[in-house]
Protein backbone atom coordinates (compact mmCIF):
# COMPACT_ATOMS: atom_id res chain seq x y z
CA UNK A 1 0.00 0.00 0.00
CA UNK A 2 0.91 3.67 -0.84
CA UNK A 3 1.91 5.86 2.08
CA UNK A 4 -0.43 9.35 2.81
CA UNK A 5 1.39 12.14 3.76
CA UNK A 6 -0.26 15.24 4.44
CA UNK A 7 1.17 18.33 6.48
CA UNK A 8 0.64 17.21 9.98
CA UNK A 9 0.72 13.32 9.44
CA UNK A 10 1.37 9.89 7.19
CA UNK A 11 -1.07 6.84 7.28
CA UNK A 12 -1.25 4.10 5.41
CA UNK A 13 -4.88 2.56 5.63
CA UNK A 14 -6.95 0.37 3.06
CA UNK A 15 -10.21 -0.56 3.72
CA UNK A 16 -11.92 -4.10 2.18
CA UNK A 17 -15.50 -3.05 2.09
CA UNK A 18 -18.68 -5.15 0.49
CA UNK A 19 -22.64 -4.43 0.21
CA UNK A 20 -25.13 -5.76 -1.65
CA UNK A 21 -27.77 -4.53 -4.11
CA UNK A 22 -31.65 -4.35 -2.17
CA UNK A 23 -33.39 -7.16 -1.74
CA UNK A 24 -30.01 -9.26 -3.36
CA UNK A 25 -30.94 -8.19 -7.14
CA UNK A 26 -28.89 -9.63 -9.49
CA UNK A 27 -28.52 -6.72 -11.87
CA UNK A 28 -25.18 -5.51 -12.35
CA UNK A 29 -24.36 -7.54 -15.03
CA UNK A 30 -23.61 -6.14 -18.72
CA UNK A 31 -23.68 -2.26 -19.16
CA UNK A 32 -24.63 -1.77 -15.57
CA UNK A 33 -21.55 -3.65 -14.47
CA UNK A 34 -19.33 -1.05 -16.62
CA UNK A 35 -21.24 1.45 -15.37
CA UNK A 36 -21.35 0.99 -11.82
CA UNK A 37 -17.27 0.16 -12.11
CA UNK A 38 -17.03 3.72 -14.37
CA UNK A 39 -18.77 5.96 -11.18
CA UNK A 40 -17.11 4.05 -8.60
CA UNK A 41 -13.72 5.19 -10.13
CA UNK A 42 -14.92 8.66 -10.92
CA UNK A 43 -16.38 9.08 -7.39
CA UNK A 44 -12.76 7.63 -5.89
CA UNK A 45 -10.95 9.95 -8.07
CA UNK A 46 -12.68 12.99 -7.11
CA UNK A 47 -12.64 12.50 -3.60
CA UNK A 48 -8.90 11.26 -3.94
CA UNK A 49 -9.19 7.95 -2.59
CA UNK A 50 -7.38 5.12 -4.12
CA UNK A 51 -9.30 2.51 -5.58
CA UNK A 52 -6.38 -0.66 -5.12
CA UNK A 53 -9.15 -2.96 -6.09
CA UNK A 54 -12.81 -3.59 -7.35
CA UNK A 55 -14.71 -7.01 -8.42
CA UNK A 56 -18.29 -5.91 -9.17
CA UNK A 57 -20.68 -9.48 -8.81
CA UNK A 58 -24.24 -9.63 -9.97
CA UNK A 59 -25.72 -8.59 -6.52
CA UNK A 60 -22.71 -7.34 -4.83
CA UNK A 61 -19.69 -5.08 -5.03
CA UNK A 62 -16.53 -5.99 -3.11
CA UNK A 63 -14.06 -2.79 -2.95
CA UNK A 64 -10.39 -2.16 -1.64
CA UNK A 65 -9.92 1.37 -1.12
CA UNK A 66 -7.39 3.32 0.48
CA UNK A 67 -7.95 7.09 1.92
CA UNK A 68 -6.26 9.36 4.28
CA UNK A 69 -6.73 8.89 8.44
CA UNK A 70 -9.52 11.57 8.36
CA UNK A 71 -12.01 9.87 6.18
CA UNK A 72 -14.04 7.16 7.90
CA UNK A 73 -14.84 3.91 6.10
CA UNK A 74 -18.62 4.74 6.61
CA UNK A 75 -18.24 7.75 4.88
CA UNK A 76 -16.71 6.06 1.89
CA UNK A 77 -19.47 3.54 1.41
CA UNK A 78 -22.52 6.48 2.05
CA UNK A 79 -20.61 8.23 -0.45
CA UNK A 80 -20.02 5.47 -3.03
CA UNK A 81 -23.79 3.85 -2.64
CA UNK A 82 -24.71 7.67 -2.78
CA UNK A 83 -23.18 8.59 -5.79
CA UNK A 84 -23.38 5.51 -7.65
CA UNK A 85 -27.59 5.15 -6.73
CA UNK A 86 -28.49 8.29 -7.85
CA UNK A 87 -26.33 7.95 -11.23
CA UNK A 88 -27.33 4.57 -11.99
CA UNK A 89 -31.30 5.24 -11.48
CA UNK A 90 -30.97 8.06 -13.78
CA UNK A 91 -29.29 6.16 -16.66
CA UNK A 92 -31.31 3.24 -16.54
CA UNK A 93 -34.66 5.01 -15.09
CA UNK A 94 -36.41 1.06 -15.71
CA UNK A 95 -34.28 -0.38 -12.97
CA UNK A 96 -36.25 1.71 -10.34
CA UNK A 97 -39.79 0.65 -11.08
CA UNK A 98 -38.75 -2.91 -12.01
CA UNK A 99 -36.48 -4.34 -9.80
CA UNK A 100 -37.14 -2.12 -6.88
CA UNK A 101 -40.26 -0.90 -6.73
CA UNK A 102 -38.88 3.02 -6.20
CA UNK A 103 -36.82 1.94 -3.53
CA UNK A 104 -33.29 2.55 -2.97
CA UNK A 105 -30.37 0.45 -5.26
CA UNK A 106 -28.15 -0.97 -2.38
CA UNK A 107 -28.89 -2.79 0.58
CA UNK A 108 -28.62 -0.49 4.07
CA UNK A 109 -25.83 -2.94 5.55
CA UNK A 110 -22.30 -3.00 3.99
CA UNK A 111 -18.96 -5.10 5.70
CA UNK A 112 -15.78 -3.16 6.78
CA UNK A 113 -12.55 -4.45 7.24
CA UNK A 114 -8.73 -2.75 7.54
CA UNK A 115 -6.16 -4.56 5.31
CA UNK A 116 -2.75 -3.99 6.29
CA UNK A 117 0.33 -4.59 5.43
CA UNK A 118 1.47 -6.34 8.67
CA UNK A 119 0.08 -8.73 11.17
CA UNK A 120 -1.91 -8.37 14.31
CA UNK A 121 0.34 -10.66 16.60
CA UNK A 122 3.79 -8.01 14.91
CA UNK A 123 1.69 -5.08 16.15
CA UNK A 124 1.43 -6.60 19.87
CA UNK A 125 4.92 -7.70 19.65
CA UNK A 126 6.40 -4.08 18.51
CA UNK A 127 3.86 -2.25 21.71
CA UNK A 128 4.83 -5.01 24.42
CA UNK A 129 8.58 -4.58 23.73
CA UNK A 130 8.64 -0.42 23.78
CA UNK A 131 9.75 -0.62 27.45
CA UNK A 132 12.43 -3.02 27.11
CA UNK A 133 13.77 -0.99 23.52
């Protein structure tokens, strides 16, 4: 992973994040595939997140992304599901009324996760031996 430096601080912090479409509709296949992939990287572009990663199923999106310390990995996914609902409805204005009866596009849950670039147990091992360094 790339390393963040901004004036005050330098992070390095990917997130693995997944959600599904409402009600597990399998319709990002064909042009909506490209198209949901297309505003994904537009969104992650303008808000200057790097997108590391992206495998777009029929029914669910699965996303590495990695942003600076101050942007929570809630934010990214409102953002993304945001961006990407209101974009998608408009260009295929059928999807709404068919698949979900002028309900939302995504699914209200979504899975987090960090990815780093080392382990759990080296992170305990580097804190527990500060005092004896």
């Amino acid at each position: 992973m790339e390393i963040i430096k901004t004036n005050h601080s330098i992070c390095s912090i990917g997130y693995h994040l997944i959600w599904c479409t409402k009600y597990r509709k399998q319709i990002l296949k064909g042009i909506v595939e490209v198209e949901t992939r297309r505003i994904f990287g537009q969104t992650c572009a303008q808000y200057n997140w790097k997108l590391r990663s992206i495998e777009i199923m029929t029914d669910y999106v699965h996303l590495f992304i990695q942003c600076d310390h101050m942007t929570t990995p809630i934010n990214v996914v409102k953002t993304l599901k945001s961006i990407s609902s209101i974009y998608i409805f408009t260009k295929f204005p059928k999807l709404k009324g068919q698949a979900f009866w002028g309900s939302g596009l995504w699914n209200k849950g979504a899975y987090y996760s960090t990815v780093g670039h080392i382990s759990e147990e080296i992170v305990k091992e580097y804190i527990e031996s500060q005092r004896t360094r």
